[in-house]
Structures are given as C-alpha cells and as structure tokens.
Protein backbone atom coordinates (compact mmCIF):
# COMPACT_ATOMS: atom_id res chain seq x y z
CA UNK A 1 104.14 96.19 132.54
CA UNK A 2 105.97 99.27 134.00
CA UNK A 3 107.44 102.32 132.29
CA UNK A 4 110.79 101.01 132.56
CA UNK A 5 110.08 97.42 131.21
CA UNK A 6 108.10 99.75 128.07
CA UNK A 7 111.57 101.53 127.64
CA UNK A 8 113.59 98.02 127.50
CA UNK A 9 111.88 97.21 124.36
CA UNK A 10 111.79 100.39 122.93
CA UNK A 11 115.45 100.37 122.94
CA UNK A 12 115.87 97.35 120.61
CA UNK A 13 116.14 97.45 117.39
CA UNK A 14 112.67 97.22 115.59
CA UNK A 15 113.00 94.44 113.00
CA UNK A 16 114.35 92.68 115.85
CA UNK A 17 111.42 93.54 118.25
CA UNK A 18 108.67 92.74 115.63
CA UNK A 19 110.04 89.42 115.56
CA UNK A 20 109.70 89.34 118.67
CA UNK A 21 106.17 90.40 118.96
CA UNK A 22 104.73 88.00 115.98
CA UNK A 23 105.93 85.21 117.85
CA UNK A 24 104.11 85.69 120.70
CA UNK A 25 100.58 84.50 121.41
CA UNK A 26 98.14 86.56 120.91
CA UNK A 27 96.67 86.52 125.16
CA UNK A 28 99.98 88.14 125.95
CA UNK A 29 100.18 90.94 122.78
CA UNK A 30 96.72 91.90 124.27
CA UNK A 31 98.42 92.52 128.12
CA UNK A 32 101.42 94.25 126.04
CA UNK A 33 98.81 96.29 124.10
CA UNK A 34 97.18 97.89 127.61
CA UNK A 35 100.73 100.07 127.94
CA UNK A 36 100.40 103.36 125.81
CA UNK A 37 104.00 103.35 125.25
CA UNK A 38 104.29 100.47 123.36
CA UNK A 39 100.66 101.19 121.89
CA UNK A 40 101.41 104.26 120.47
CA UNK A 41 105.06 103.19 119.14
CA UNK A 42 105.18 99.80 118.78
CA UNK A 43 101.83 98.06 117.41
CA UNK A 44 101.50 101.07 114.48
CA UNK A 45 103.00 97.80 112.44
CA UNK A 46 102.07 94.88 114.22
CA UNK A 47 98.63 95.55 113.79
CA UNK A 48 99.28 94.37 109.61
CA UNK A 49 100.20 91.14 110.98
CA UNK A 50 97.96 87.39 110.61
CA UNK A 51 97.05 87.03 114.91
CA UNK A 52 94.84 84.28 114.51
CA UNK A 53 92.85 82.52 117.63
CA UNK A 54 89.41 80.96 118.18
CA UNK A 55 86.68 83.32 119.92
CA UNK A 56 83.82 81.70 121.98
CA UNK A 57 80.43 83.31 122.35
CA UNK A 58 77.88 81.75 124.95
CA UNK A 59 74.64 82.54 126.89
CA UNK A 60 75.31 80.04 129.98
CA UNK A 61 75.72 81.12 132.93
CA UNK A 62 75.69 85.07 131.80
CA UNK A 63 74.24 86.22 127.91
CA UNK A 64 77.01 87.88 125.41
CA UNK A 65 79.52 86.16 127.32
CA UNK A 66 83.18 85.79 125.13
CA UNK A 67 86.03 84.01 125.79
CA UNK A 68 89.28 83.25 123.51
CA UNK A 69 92.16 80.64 122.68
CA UNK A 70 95.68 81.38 121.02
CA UNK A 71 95.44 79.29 117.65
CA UNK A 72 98.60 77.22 118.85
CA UNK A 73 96.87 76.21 121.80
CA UNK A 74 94.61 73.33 119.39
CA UNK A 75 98.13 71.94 119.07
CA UNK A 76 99.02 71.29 122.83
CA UNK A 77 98.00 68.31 124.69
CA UNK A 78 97.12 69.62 127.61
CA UNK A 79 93.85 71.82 128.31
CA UNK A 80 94.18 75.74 128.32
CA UNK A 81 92.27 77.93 129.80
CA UNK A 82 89.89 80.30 127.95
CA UNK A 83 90.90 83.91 128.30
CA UNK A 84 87.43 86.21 129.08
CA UNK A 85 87.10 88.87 126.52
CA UNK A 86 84.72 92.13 128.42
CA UNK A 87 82.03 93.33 126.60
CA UNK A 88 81.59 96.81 127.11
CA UNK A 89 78.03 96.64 125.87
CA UNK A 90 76.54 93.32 127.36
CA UNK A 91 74.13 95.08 130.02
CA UNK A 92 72.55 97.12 126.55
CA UNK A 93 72.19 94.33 124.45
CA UNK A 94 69.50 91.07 124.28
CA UNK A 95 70.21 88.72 122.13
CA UNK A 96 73.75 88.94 120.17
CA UNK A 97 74.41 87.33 117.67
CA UNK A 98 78.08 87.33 115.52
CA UNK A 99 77.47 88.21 112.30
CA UNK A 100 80.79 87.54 110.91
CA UNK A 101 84.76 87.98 111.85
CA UNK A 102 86.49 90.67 109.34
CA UNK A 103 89.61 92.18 109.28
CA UNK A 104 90.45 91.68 112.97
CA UNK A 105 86.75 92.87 113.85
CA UNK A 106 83.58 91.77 114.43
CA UNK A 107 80.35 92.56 113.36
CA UNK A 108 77.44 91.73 116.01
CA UNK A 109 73.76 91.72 115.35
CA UNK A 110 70.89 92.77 118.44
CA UNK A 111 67.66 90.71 116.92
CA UNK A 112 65.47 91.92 119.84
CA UNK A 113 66.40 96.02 119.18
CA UNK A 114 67.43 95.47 115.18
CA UNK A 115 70.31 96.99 116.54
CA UNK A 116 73.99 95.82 114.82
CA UNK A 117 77.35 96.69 116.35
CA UNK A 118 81.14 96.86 114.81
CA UNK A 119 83.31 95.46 117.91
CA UNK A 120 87.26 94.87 118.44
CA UNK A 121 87.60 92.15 121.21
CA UNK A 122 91.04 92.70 122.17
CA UNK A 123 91.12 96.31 122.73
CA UNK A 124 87.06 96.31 123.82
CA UNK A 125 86.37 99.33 121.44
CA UNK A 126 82.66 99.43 119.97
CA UNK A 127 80.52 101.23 117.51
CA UNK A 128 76.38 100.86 117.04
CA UNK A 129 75.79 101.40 113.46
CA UNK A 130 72.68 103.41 112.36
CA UNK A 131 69.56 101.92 112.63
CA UNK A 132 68.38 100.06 109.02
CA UNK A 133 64.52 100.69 107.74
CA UNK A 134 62.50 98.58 110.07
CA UNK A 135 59.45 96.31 108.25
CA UNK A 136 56.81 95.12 110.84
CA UNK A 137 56.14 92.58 108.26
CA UNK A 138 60.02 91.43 108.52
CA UNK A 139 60.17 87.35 108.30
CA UNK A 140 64.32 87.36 109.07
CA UNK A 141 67.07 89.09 108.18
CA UNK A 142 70.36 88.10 106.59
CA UNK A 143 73.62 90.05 107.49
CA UNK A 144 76.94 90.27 105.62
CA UNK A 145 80.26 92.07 106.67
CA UNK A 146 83.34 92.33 104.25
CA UNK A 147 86.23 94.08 103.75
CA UNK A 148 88.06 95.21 100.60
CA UNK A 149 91.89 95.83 100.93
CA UNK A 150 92.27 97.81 98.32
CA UNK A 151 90.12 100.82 99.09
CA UNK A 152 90.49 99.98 103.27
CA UNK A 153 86.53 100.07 103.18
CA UNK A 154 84.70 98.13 105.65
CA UNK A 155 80.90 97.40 104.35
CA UNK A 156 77.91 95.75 105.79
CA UNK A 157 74.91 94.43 104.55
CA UNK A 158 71.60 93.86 105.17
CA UNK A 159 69.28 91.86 103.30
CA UNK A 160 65.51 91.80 104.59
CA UNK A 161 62.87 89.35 104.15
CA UNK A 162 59.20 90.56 104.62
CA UNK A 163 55.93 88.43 104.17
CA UNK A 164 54.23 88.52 100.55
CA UNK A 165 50.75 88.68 100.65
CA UNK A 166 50.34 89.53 96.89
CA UNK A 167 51.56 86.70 95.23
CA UNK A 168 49.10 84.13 97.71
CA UNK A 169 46.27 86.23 96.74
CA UNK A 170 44.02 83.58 95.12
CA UNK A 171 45.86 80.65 95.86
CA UNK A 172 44.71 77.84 98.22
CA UNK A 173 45.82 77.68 101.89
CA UNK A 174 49.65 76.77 102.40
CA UNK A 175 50.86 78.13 99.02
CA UNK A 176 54.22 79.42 99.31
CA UNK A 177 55.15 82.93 98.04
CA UNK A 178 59.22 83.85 97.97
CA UNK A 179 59.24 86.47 100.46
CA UNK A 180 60.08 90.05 99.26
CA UNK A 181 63.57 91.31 100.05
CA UNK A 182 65.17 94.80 100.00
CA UNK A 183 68.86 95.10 100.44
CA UNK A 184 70.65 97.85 102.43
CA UNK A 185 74.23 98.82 102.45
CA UNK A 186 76.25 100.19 104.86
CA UNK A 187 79.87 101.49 103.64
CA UNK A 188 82.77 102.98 106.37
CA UNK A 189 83.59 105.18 103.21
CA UNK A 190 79.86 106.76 103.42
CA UNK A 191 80.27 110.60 104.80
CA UNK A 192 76.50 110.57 105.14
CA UNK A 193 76.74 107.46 107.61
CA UNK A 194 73.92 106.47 106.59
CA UNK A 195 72.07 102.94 104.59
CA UNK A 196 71.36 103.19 101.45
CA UNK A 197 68.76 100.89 99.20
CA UNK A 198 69.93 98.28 96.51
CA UNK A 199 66.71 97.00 95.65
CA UNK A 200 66.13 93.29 96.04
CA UNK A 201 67.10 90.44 95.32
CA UNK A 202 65.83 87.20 93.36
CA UNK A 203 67.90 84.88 95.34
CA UNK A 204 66.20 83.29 98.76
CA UNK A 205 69.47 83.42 100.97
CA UNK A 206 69.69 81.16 104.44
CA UNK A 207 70.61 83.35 107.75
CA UNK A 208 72.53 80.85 109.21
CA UNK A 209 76.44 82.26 109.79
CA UNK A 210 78.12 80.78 106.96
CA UNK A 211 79.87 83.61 105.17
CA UNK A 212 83.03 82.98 103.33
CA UNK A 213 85.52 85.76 101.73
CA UNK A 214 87.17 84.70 98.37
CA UNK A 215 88.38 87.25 96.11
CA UNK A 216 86.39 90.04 97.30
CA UNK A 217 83.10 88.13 97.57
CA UNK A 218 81.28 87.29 100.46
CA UNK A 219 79.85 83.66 99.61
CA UNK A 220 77.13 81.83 101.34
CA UNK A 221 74.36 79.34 100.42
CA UNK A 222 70.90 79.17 99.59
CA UNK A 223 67.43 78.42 101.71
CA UNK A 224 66.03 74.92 101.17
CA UNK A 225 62.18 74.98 100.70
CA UNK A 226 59.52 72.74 99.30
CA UNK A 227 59.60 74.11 96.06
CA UNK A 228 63.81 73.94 95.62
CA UNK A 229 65.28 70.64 97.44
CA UNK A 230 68.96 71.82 96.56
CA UNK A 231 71.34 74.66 97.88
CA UNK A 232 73.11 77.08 95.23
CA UNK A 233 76.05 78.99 96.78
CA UNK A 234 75.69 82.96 96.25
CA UNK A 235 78.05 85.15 96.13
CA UNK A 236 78.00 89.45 96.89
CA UNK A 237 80.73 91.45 95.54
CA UNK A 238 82.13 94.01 98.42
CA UNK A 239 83.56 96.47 95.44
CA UNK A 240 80.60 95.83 92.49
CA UNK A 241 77.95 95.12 94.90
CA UNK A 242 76.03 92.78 92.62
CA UNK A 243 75.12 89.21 93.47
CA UNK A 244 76.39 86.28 91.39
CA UNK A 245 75.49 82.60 91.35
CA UNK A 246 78.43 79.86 91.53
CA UNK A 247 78.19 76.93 89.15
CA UNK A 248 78.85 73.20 90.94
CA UNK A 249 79.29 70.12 89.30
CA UNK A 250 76.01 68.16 89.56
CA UNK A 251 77.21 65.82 92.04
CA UNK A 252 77.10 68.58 94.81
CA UNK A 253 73.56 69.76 93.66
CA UNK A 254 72.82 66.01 93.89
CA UNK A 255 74.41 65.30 97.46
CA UNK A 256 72.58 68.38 98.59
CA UNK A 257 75.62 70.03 100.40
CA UNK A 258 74.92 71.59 103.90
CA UNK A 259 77.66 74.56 104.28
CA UNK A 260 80.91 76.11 103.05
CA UNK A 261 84.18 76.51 103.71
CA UNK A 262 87.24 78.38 103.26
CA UNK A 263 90.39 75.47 102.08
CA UNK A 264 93.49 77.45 102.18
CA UNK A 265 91.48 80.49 100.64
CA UNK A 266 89.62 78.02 98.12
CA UNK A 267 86.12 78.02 98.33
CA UNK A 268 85.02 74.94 99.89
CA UNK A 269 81.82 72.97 100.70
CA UNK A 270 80.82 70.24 102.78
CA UNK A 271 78.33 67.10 102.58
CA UNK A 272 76.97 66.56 105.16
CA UNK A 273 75.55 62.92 105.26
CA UNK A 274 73.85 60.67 107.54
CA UNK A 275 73.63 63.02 110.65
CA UNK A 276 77.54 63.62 110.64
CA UNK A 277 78.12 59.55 109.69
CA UNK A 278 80.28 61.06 106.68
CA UNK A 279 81.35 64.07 105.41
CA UNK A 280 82.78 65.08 102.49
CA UNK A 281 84.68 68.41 101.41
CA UNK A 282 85.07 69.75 98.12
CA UNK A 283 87.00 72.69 97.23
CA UNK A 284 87.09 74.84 93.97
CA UNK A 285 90.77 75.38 92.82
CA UNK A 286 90.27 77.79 90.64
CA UNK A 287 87.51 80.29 91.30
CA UNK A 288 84.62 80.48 89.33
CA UNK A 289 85.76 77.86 87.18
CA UNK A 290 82.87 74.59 87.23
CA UNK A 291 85.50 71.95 85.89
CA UNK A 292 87.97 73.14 88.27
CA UNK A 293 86.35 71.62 91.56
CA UNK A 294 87.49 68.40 93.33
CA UNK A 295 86.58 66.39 95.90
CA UNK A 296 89.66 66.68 98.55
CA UNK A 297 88.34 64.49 101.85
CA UNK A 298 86.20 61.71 102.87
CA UNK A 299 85.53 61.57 106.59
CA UNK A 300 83.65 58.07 106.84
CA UNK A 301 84.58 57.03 110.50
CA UNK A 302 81.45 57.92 112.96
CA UNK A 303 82.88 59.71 116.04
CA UNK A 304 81.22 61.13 119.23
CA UNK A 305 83.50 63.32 121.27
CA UNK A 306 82.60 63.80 125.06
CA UNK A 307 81.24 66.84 124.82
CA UNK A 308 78.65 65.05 122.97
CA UNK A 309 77.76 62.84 125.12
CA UNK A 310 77.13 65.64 128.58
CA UNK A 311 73.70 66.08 130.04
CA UNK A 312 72.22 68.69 127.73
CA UNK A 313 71.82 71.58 130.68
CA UNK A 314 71.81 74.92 129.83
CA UNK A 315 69.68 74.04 126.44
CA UNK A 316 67.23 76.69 126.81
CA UNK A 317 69.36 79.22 127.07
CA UNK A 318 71.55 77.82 124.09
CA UNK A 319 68.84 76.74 121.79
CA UNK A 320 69.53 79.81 119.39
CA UNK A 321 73.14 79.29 119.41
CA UNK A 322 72.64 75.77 118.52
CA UNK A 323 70.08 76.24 115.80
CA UNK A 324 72.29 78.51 114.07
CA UNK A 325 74.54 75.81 112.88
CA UNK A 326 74.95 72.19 111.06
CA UNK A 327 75.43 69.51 113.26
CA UNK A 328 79.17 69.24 111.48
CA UNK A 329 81.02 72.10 110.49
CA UNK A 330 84.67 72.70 109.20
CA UNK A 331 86.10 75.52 110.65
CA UNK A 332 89.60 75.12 109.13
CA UNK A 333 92.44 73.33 108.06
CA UNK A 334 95.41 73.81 110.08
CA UNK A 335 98.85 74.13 108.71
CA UNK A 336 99.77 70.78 109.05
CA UNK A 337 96.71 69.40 107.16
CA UNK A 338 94.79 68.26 109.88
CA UNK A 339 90.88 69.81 110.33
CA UNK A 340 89.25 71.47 112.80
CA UNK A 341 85.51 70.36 113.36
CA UNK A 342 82.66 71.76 115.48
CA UNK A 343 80.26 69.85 116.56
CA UNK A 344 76.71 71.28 117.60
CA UNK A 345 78.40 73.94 119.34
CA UNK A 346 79.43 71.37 122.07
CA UNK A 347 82.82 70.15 121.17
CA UNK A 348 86.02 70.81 119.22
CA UNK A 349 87.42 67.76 117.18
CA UNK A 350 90.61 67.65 114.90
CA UNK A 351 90.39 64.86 112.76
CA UNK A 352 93.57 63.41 110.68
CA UNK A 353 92.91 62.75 107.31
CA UNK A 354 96.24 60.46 106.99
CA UNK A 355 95.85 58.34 110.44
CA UNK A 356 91.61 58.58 109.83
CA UNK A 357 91.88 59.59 113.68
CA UNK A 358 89.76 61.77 115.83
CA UNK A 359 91.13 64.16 118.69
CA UNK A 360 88.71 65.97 121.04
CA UNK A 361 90.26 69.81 122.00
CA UNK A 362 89.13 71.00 124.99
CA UNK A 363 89.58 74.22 126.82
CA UNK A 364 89.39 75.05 130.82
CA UNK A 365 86.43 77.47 131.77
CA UNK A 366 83.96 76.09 128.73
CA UNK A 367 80.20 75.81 129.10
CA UNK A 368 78.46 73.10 127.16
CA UNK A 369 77.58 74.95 124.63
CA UNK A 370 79.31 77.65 122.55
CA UNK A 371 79.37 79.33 119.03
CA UNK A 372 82.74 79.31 117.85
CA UNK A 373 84.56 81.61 115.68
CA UNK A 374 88.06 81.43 113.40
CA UNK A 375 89.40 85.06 114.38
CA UNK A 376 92.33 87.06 113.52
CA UNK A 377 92.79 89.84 115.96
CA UNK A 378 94.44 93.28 115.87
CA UNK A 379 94.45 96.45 118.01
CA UNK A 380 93.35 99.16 115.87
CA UNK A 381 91.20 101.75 117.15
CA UNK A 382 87.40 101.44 115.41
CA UNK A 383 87.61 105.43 115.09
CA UNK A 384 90.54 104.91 112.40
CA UNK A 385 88.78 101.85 110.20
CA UNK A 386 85.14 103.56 110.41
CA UNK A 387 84.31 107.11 109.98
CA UNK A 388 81.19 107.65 112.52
C-alpha cells in the first residue's frame, strides 16, 4: 500500500474506518499493518480488538516452521491457503515448542538451550527471557503463560521437576518417589527482570500443552502414574500466585478424563474413550462450584478423516509434536455451535452436534503433521507489553 492509498483512509471518519478494519480478515490487517502511517495512527485501537485465527507450527520440511488461517476460513468450503508466518529466530533455536497463546502473543519454549521466548507472529517482534536456574538432575519442565487485564501484567511460569533420590533411599528397585519441584516466576511488571523462587509444589502436573484461562487462572491437569490412576485439574492464580485444586463430580474422576477445554469461557473437559470411539465434554457453569457441572456433548459416531489415513512420512521429525497431544482434542466451539477437533496433529474435523456429522477442514500448503493453535492476534510492539 502506497502513501496515497494510507492518506485515503486516514481521511475517513474513524468509527467508520474501525468498522472497517474489524471486518476484515486478519491475513490482510497484517499487509495493512506493514505501512507506518496507518501503524502509527490507525491500529493504536484496533489492537483492543478479538482477531482470532488458527496458527500452525511444524518441523517437516524445515523446523520452527509457522503458518496461519483467518478463523472464517473453517467456514468456507473450499481449501485456503496457509499464510507463512517468518520467524526471525528459527536459525538460533532447536527444538520449539509453543508454550501457550496469550493476549495476542506467544510464549515459545527452546528444550535443547532451556531457552524460552515471548513472540508476536504478525508483526515478527521477539524477546528471549532470562535464563531460569538450570538442575542437571531436571526430569521435565512444565511452562505456564497468563495474562491479567487488570494490572496489564504478562507472567510466566516455570515449574521444574528434578529426580529424588532421598525418598528411594531404602526402598526396593522400581519404587517411585514424586519428583521434587521448584517453581519460578517470571512477571513483565519485575524491574529486576529477573525469576524469582516460589518454592514447590505438592501437585505432580503433566507437560503436555493443555493450559486453559478462566477467571484469572491458568488450569491444566494432573500426571497419571502407578500410584494415582485418575487426573485432578489444577489451577495457578496469575494475581495470588497460589495453586488450587478443582473439585469434579465423581463420574469424571471415574471416566478418567484426558484434557480440558475452554466452552464459551467455561471450563471444560473431555473423555476421551475407546481411542477417540467417543468423546464426551463436560463443562462447569459456574466456576468452582462441584454441583454446577454438566455433561453438554456425546460424540459416539467413530470417524477417520483423510488426513488420517496418509502414509505416516515425515514421523521422525514430528514424533515430538505428536506426543505432545491426545489423540482427540477440542480446540473450540465455534459460534454457531459446531466443534472444532484435532486429530493427532494430522487433521482438522468440525463435527455437528445436531446433524451427528463430521466435516474434514483442510488448508493448501499443510504438511502431515502440525501442532495447532486457537490464536487471537494483535500488532503491539513486545517493547510496550514487557519491560526488558
């Protein structure tokens, strides 16, 4: 876009041009977004505003590769094409892994260099946070990234795992210890830009990326292990910083539930049973209230979309990607009540709950195997959100 076509829209009225602007899809706000004239007078408010869109990550044919979709394009029959994101920082990083979507950023996690990184895709601005305390005897590490609106501070967490010789000591072979934990915190408030220590923590929590925000609480579930066969969800408040456990109705501990959710900002989990054969997902109406939970679908109908069903190339290099996940997981529930499924990391689904029908989504440019993320972009310069 030139100066002159900058100057066009200047010159209308600006209620009228941030219509305008919401109702376009997010791939063309980010072209708009490259001229500093409508950058630095235009997007001040349209950064505020809900751009949602799904963001790929993939190893295959090039590691740290992203690519996104416009939200609106799950709704249109025919197949878009994936817009490629850069990554400023590929050729310095091993093996990325997204921690979690925030706030129109995203936090990204080196597990070669313990390195973590705060990244905007859609304006390709970066920041490496400072490096946590570093355990040799470190078993796995479990990240979380929030945001609380009312103080603007961005936080992120790091919970480590480390062996525990002690408590084996004089126990026969194979006796298992719970690991010990210490939990650092990272704040964008922080002048000293710097982790600090919370201690540990008593509750065993699984890496996999499963993080859900509800009321100011990061929530995500439990590690199975052979002395506890059921999940607990956890939750870690971004302003109190304490950890609280969330009561279920004994049918979930029972149907040993597999992930969460977020239902139209309910929290949500899903059963998972029978390899995918049927879910179910239950969502808590009212939070923190037991009595309040219901069950709100039953997906019974067995369905293998294509994607499914390709030669299973590229698995080495997408092994990690695919671990990371359950073989089913909700992503969301779009505005006109259908859901959006993932499967394996291989294909998109939307399944109706009224017509008990399956629809694969596809997308031009996809490898066989992707992590995918629910996103909602802005512009705004890292520099402004995080004080480093």
């Amino acid at each position: 876009m030139d100066s002159e076509g900058a100057s066009g829209l200047e010159s209308l009225p600006r209620e009228i041009l941030l219509q305008i602007l919401s109702k376009l899809p997010l791939s063309s706000l980010r072209t708009l977004a490259q001229d500093p004239h409508v950058v630095d007078n235009l997007f001040e408010n349209l950064s505020t505003e809900d751009i949602q869109c799904l963001i790929f990550r993939y190893d295959y044919p090039i590691k740290n590769q992203f690519s996104f979709v416009d939200f609106g394009a799950i709704y249109i029959e025919e197949e878009i094409k994936a817009n490629k994101i850069q990554t400023p920082y590929r050729d310095s990083v091993h093996e990325l892994d997204v921690v979690s979507s925030c706030n129109g950023l995203l936090c990204l996690s080196d597990s070669i260099n313990n390195g973590l990184y705060v990244y905007n895709p859609f304006n390709q601005d970066y920041r490496q946070l400072p490096e946590t305390i570093h355990y040799t005897e470190r078993r796995f590490q479990v990240f979380v990234f929030g945001f609380l609106p009312t103080t603007k501070e961005y936080k992120v967490v790091n919970i480590i795992y480390y062996s525990n010789y002690e408590d084996r000591k004089g126990h026969p072979f194979g006796h298992w210890a719970m690991p010990k934990s210490d939990v650092q915190i990272f704040s964008s408030e922080d002048s000293s830009s710097s982790w600090r220590s919370l201690g540990h923590t008593s509750y065993y929590l699984d890496e996999k990326p499963a993080q859900v925000l509800v009321n100011g609480r990061i929530h995500w579930e439990t590690f199975l292990h052979r002395y506890c066969r059921h999940r607990n969800i956890i939750s870690f408040g971004i302003e109190d910083e304490q950890f609280r456990k969330i009561s279920t109705p004994e049918s979930l501990v029972l149907g040993n539930w597999d992930s969460i959710a977020l239902r139209r900002c309910c929290l949500s989990v899903v059963l998972n049973h029978l390899g995918g054969e049927k879910l179910e997902i239950w969502a808590m109406k009212e939070y923190e209230v037991e009595s309040s939970w219901v069950k709100e679908f039953n997906i019974e109908s067995f369905f293998v979309p294509k994607g499914l069903k390709q030669e299973a190339d590229q698995l080495i290099a997408s092994f990690k990607i695919a671990k990371r996940v359950n073989f089913i997981r909700v992503l969301s529930v779009l505005r006109n009540g259908k859901i959006l499924l993932d499967y394996k990391c291989r294909a998109l689904v939307v399944y109706d709950p009224i017509t008990e029908s399956f629809d694969e989504v596809r997308f031009q440019g996809m490898p066989n195997w992707y992590e995918t993320v629910v996103h909602v972009g802005n512009f705004n310069q890292i520099d402004s959100l995080i004080g480093m």
